[in-house]
C-alpha atoms as a PDB file:
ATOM      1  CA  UNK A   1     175.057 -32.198 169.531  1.00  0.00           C
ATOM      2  CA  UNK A   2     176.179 -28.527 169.380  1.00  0.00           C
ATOM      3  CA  UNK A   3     173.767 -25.846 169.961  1.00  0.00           C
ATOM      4  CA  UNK A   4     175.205 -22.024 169.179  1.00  0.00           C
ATOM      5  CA  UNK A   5     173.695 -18.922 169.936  1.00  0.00           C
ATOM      6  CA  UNK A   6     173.778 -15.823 167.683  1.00  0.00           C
ATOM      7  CA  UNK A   7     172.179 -12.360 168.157  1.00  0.00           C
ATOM      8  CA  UNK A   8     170.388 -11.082 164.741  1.00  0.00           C
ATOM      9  CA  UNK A   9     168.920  -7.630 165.357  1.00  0.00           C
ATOM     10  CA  UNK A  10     167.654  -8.468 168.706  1.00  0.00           C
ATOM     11  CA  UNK A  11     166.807 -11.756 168.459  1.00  0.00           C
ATOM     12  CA  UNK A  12     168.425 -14.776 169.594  1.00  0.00           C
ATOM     13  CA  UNK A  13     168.558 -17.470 167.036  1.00  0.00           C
ATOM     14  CA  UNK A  14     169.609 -20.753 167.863  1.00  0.00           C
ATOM     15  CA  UNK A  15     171.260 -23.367 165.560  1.00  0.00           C
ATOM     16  CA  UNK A  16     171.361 -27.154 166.723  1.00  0.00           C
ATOM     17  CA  UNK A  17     173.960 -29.634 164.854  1.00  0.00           C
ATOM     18  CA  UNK A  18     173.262 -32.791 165.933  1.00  0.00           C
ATOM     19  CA  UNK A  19     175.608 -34.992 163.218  1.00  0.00           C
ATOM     20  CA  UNK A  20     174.984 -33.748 159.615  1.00  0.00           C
ATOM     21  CA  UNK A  21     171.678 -32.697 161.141  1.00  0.00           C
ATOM     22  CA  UNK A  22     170.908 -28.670 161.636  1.00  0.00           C
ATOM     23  CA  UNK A  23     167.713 -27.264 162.601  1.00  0.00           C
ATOM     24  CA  UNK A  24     167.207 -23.757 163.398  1.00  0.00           C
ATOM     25  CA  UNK A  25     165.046 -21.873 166.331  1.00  0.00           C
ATOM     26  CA  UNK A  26     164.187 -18.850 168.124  1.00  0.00           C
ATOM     27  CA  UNK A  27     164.926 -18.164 172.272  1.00  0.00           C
ATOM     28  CA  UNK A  28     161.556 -17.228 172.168  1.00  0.00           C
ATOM     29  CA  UNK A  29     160.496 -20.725 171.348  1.00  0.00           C
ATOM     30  CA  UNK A  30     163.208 -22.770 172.562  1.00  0.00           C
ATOM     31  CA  UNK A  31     161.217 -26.551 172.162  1.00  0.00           C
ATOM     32  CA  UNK A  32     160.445 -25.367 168.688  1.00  0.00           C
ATOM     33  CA  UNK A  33     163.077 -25.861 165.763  1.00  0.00           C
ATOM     34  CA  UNK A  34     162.857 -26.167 162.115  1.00  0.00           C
ATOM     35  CA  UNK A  35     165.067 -27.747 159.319  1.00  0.00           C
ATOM     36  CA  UNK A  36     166.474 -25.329 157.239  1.00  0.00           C
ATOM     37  CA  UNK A  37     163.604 -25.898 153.987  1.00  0.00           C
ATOM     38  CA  UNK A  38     161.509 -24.167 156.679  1.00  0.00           C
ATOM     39  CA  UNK A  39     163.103 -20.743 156.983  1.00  0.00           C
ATOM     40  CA  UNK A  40     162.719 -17.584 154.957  1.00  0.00           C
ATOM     41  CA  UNK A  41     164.868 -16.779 152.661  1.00  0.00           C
ATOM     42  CA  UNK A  42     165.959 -13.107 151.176  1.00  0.00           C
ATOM     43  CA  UNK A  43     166.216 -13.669 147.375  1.00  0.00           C
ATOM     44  CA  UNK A  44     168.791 -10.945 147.270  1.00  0.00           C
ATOM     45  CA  UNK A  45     170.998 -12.796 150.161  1.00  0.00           C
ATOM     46  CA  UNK A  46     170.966 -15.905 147.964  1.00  0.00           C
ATOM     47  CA  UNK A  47     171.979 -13.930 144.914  1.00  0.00           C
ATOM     48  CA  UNK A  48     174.713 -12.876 146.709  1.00  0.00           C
ATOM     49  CA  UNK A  49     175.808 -16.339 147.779  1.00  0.00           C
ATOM     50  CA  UNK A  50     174.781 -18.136 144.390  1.00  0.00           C
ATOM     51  CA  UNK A  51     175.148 -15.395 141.563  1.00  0.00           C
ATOM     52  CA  UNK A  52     174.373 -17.694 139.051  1.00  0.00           C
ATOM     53  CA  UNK A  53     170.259 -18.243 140.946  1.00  0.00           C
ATOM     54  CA  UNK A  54     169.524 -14.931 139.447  1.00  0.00           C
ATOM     55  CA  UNK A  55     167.166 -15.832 136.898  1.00  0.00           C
ATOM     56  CA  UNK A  56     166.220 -19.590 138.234  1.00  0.00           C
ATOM     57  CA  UNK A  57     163.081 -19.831 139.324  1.00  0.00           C
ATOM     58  CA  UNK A  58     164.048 -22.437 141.740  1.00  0.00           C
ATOM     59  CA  UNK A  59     166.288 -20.765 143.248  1.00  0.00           C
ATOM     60  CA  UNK A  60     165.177 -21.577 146.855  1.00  0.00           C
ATOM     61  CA  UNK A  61     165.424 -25.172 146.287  1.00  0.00           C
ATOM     62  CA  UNK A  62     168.484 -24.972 144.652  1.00  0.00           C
ATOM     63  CA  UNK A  63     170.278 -22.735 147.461  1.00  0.00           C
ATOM     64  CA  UNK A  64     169.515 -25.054 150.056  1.00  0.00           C
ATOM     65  CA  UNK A  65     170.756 -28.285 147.787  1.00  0.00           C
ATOM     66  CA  UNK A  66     173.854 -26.721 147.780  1.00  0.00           C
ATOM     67  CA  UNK A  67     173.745 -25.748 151.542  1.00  0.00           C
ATOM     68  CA  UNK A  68     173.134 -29.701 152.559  1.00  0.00           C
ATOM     69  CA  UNK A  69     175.643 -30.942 149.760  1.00  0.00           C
ATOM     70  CA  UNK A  70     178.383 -28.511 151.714  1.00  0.00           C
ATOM     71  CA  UNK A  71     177.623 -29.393 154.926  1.00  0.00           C
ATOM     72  CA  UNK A  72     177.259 -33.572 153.988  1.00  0.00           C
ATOM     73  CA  UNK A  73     180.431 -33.285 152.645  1.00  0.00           C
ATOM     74  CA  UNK A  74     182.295 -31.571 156.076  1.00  0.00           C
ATOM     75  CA  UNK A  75     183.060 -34.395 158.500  1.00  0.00           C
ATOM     76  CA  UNK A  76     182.575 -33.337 162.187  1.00  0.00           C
ATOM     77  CA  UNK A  77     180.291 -31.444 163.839  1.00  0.00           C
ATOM     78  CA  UNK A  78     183.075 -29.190 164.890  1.00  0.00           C
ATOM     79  CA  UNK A  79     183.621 -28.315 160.974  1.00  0.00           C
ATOM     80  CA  UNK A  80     179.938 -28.023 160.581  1.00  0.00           C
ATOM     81  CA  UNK A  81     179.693 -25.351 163.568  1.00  0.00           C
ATOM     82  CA  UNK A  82     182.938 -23.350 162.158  1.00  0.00           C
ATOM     83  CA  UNK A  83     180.858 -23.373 158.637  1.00  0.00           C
ATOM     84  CA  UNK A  84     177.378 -22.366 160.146  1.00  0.00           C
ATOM     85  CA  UNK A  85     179.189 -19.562 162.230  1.00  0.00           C
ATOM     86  CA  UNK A  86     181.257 -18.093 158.921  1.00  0.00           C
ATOM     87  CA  UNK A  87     178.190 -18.377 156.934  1.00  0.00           C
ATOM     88  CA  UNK A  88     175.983 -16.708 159.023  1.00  0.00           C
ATOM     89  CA  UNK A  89     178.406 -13.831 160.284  1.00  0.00           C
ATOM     90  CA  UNK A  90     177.721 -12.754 156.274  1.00  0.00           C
ATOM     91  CA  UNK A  91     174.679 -12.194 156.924  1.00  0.00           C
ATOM     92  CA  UNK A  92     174.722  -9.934 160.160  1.00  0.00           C
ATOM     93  CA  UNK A  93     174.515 -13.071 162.729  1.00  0.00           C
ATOM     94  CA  UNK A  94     177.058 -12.243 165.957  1.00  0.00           C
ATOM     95  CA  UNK A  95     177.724 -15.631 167.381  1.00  0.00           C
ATOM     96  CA  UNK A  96     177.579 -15.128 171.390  1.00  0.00           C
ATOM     97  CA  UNK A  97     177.857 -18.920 173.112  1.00  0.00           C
ATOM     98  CA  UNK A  98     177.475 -22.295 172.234  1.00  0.00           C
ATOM     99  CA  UNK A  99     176.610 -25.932 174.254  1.00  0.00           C
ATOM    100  CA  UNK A 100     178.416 -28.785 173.513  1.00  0.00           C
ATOM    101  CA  UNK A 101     176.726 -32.274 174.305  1.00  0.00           C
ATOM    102  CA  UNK A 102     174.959 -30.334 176.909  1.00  0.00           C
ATOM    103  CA  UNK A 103     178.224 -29.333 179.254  1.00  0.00           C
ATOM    104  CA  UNK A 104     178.308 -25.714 180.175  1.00  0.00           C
ATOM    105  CA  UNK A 105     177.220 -22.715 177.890  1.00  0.00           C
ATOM    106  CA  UNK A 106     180.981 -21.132 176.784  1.00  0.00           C
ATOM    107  CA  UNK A 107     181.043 -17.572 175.564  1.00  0.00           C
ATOM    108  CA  UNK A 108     182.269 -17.125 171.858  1.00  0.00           C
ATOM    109  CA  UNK A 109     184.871 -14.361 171.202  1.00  0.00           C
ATOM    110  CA  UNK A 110     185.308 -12.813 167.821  1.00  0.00           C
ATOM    111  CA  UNK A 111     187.413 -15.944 167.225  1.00  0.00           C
ATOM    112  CA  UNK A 112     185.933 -17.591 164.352  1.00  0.00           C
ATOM    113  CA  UNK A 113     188.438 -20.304 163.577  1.00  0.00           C
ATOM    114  CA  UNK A 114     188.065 -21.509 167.333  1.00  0.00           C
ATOM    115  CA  UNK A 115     187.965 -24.551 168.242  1.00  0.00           C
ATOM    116  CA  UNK A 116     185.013 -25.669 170.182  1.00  0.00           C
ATOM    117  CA  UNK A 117     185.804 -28.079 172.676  1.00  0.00           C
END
């Protein structure tokens, strides 16, 4: 399991991968996290991502098929993390540290394509 820490705004979101697994939760609530059907969604954020989800009225549902199909398809939870942290930095998400298996909290660096051992 793999829990990383980004800032957004000021707010610290947290993202657990545990296997093909990734739920998402707030420092403020740190017992509570939710699969990723639960979160909001910008429509314009997803248009951006997906083009083509312009006019679908599913687009929601659609979006996140395609986010578990990527992430099924990735084979570690190493490749998953990389993914999470490129996708998110998109959107305004800084990563700052992440927990591997529970060892010690490491600090990220601006080091994307780190490898996080």
């Amino acid at each position: 399991m793999i829990t990383v820490e980004f800032l957004f705004n000021s707010e610290i979101i947290l993202a657990r991968i545990s296997g093909k697994s990734i739920m998402f939760g707030n420092a403020k609530n740190k017992g509570y996290f939710a699969p990723v059907e639960h979160l909001q969604f910008s429509k314009s954020g997803v248009i951006k991502e997906f083009p083509d989800l312009k006019d679908n009225e599913r687009w929601k549902k659609i979006a996140i098929e395609r986010f578990k199909d990527k992430i099924n398809n990735m084979q570690t939870e190493i490749e998953i993390t990389k993914y999470i942290i490129q996708d998110l930095a998109k959107f305004g998400y800084k990563p700052l540290r992440f927990t591997k298996q529970g060892s010690r909290t490491k600090n990220i660096k601006n080091d994307t394509n780190k490898d996080y051992k």
